[in-house]
N, C-alpha and C. Protein backbone atom coordinates (compact mmCIF):
# COMPACT_ATOMS: atom_id res chain seq x y z
N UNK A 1 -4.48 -11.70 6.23
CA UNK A 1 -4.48 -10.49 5.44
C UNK A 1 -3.88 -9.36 6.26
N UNK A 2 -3.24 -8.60 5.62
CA UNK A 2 -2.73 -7.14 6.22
C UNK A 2 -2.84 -6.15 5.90
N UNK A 3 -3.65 -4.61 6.45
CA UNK A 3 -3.97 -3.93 6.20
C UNK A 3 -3.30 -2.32 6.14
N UNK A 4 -2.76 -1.55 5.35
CA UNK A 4 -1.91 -0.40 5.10
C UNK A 4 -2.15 0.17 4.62
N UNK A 5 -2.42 1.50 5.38
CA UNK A 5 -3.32 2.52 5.38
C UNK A 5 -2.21 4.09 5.52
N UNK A 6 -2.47 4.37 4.43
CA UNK A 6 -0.92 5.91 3.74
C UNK A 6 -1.90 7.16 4.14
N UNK A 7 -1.21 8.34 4.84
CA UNK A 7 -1.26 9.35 4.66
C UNK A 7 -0.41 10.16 3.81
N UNK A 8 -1.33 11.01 3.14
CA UNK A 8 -0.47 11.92 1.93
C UNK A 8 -0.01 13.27 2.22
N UNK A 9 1.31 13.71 2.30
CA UNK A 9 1.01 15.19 2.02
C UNK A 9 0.94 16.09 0.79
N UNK A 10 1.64 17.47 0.56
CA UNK A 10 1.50 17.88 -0.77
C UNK A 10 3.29 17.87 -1.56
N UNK A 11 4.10 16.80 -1.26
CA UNK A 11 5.54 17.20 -1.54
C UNK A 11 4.96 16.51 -2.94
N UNK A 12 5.65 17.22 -3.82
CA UNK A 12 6.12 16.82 -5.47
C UNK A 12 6.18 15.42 -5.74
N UNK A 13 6.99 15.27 -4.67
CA UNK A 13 8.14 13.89 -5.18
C UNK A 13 7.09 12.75 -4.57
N UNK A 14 5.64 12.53 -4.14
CA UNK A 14 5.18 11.99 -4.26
C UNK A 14 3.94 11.13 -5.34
N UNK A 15 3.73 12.26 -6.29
CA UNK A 15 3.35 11.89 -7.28
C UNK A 15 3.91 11.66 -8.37
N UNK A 16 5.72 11.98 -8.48
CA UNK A 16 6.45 11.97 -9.34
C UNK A 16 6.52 9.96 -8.66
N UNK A 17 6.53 9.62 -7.68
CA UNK A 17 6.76 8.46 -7.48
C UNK A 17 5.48 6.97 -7.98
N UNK A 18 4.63 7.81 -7.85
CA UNK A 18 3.24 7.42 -7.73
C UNK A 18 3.22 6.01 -9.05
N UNK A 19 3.49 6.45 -10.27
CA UNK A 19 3.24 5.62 -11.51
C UNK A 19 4.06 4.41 -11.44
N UNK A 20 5.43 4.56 -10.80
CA UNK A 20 6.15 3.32 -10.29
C UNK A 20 5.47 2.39 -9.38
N UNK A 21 4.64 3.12 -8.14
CA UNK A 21 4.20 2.54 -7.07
C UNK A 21 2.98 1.39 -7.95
N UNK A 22 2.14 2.30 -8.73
CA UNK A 22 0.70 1.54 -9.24
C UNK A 22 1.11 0.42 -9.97
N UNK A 23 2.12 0.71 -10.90
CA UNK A 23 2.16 -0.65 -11.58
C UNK A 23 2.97 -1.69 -10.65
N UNK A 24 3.73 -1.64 -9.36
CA UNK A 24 3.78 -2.52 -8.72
C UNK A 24 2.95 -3.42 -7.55
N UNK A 25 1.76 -2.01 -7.67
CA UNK A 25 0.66 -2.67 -7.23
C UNK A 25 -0.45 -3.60 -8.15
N UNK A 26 -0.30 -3.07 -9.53
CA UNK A 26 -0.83 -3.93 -10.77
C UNK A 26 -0.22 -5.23 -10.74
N UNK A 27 1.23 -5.58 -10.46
CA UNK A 27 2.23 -7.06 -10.57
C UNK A 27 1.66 -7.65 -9.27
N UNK A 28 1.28 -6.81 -7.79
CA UNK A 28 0.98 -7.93 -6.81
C UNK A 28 -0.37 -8.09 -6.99
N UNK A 29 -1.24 -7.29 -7.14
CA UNK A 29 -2.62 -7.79 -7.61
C UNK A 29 -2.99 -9.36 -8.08
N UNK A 30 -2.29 -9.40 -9.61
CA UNK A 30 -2.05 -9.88 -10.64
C UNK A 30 -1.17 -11.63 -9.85
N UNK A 31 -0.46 -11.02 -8.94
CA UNK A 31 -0.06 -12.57 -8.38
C UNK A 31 -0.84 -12.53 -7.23
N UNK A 32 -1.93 -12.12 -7.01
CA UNK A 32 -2.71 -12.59 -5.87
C UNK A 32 -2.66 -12.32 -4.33
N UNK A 33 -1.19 -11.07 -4.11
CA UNK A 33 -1.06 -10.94 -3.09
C UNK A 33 -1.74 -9.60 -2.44
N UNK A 34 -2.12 -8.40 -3.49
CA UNK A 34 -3.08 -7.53 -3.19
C UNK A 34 -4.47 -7.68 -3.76
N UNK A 35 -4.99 -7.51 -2.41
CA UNK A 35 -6.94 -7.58 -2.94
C UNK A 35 -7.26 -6.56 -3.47
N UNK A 36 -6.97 -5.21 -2.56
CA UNK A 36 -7.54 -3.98 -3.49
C UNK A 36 -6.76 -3.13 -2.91
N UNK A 37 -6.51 -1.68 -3.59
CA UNK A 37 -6.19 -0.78 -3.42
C UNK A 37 -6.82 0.53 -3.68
N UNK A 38 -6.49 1.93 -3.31
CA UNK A 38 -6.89 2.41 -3.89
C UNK A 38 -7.01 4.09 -2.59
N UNK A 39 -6.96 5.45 -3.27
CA UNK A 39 -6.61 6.95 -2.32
C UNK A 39 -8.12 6.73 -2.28
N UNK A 40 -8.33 7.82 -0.63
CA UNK A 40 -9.17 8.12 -0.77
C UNK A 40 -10.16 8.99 -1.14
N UNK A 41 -10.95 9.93 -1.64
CA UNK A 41 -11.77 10.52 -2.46
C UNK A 41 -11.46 11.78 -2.03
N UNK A 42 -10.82 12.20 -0.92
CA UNK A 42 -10.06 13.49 -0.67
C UNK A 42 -8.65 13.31 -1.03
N UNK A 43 -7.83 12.43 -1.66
CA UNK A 43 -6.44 11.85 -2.07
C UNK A 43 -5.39 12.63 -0.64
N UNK A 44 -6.30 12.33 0.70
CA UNK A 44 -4.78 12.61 1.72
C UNK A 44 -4.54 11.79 2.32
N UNK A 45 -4.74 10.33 1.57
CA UNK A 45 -4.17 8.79 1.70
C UNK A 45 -4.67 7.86 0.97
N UNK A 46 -4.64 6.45 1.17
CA UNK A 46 -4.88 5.59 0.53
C UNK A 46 -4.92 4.51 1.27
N UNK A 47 -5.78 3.22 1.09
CA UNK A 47 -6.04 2.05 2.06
C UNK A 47 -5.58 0.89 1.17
N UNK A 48 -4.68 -0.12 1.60
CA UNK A 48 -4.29 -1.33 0.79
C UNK A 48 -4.47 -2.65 1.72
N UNK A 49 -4.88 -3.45 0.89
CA UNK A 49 -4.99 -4.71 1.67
C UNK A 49 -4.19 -5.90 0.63
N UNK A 50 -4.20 -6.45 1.77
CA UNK A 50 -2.78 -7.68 1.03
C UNK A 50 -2.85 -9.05 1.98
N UNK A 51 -2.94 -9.73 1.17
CA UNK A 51 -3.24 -11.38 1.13
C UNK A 51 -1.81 -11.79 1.05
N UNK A 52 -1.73 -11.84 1.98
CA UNK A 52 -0.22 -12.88 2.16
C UNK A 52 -0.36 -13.61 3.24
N UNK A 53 1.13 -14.72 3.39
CA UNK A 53 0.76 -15.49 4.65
C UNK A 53 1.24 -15.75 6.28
N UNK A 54 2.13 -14.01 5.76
CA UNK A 54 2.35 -13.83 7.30
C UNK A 54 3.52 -12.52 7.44
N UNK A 55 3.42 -12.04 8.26
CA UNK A 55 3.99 -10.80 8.83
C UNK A 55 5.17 -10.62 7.99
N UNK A 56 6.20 -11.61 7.95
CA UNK A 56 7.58 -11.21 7.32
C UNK A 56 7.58 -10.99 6.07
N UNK A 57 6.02 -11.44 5.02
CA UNK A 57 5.71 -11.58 3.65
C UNK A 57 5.59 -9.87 3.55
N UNK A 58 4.75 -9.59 4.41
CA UNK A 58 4.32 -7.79 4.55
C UNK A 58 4.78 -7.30 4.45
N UNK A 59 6.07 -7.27 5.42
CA UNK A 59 7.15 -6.71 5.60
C UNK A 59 8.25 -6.10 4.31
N UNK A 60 8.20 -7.40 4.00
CA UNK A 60 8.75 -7.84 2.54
C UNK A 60 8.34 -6.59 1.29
N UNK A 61 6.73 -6.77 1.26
CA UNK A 61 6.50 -5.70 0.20
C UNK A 61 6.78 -4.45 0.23
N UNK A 62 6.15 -4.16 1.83
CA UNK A 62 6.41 -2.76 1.92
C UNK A 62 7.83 -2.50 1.74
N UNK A 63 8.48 -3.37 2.12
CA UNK A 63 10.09 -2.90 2.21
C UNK A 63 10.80 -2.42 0.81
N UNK A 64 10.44 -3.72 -0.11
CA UNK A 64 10.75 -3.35 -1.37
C UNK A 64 9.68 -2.07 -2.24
N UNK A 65 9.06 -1.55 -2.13
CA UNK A 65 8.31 -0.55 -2.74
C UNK A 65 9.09 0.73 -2.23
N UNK A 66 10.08 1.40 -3.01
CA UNK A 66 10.31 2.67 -2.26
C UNK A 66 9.30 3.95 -2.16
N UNK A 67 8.20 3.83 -2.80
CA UNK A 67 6.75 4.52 -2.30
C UNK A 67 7.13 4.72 -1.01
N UNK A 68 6.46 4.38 -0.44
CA UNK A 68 6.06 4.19 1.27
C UNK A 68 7.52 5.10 1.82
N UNK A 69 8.52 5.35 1.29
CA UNK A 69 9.50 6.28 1.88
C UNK A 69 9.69 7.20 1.55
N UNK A 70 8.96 7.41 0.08
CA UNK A 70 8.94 8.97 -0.62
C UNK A 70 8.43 10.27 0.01
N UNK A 71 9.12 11.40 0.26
CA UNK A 71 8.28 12.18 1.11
C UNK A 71 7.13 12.29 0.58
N UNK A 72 6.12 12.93 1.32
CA UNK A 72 4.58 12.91 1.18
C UNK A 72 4.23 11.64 1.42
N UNK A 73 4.88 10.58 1.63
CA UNK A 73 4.09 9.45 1.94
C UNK A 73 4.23 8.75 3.38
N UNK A 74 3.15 8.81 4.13
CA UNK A 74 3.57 8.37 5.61
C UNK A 74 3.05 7.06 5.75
N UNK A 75 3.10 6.09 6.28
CA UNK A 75 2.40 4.73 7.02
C UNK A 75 2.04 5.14 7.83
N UNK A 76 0.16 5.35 8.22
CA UNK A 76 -0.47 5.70 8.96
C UNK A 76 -0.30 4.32 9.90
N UNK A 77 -1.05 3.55 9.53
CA UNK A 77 -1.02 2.31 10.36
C UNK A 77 -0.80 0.89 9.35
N UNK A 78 -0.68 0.06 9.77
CA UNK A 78 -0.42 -1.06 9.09
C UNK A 78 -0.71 -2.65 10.37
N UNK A 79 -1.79 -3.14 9.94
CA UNK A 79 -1.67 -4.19 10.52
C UNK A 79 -2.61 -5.68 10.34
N UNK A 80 -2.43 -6.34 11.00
CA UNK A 80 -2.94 -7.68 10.35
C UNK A 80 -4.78 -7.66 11.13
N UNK A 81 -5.17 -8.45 9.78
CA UNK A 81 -6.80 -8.72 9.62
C UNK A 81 -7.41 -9.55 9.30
N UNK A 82 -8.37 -10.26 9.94
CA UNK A 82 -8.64 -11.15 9.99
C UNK A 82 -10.32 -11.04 9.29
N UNK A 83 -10.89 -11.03 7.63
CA UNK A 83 -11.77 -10.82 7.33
C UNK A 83 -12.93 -11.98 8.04
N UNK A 84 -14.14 -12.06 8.16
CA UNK A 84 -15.15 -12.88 8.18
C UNK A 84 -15.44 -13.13 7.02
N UNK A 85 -15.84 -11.79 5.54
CA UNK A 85 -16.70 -12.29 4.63
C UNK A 85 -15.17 -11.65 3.68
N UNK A 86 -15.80 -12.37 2.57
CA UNK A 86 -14.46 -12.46 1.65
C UNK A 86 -15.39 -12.62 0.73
């Protein structure tokens, strides 16, 4: 599993991006490759986790989502996890 974790700022063009981003997080859900998502309760980021089966798969999503490059949107950290309880 891999874990990616967004800081937000206040530019426009990040919530103008936002409705594209969710429903492509609704399509990986839906095929099993995101567990959950979701901002956090102050919305100045958001935590995603993703079930895939290895680094270049990760890579992969984030790459194709142009979210993650929209201003206001930073990649705080991003990295691989190894749950115990599931």
């Amino acid at each position: 599993m891999f874990i990616l974790e967004l800081s937000f700022g206040d530019e426009p063009d990040r919530l103008a991006a936002r409705p594209a981003h969710r429903e492509r997080l609704q399509a990986l859900h839906q095929e099993g490759r995101l567990v959950m998502a979701g901002p956090f309760a102050d919305d100045s980021g958001a935590l995603l986790i993703f079930d895939v089966p290895d680094a270049e798969a990760f890579a992969t999503i984030v790459a194709e989502d142009p979210y993650y490059r929209t201003p206001g949107v930073t990649i705080a950290s991003q990295r691989e996890w190894s749950p115990i309880v599931r």
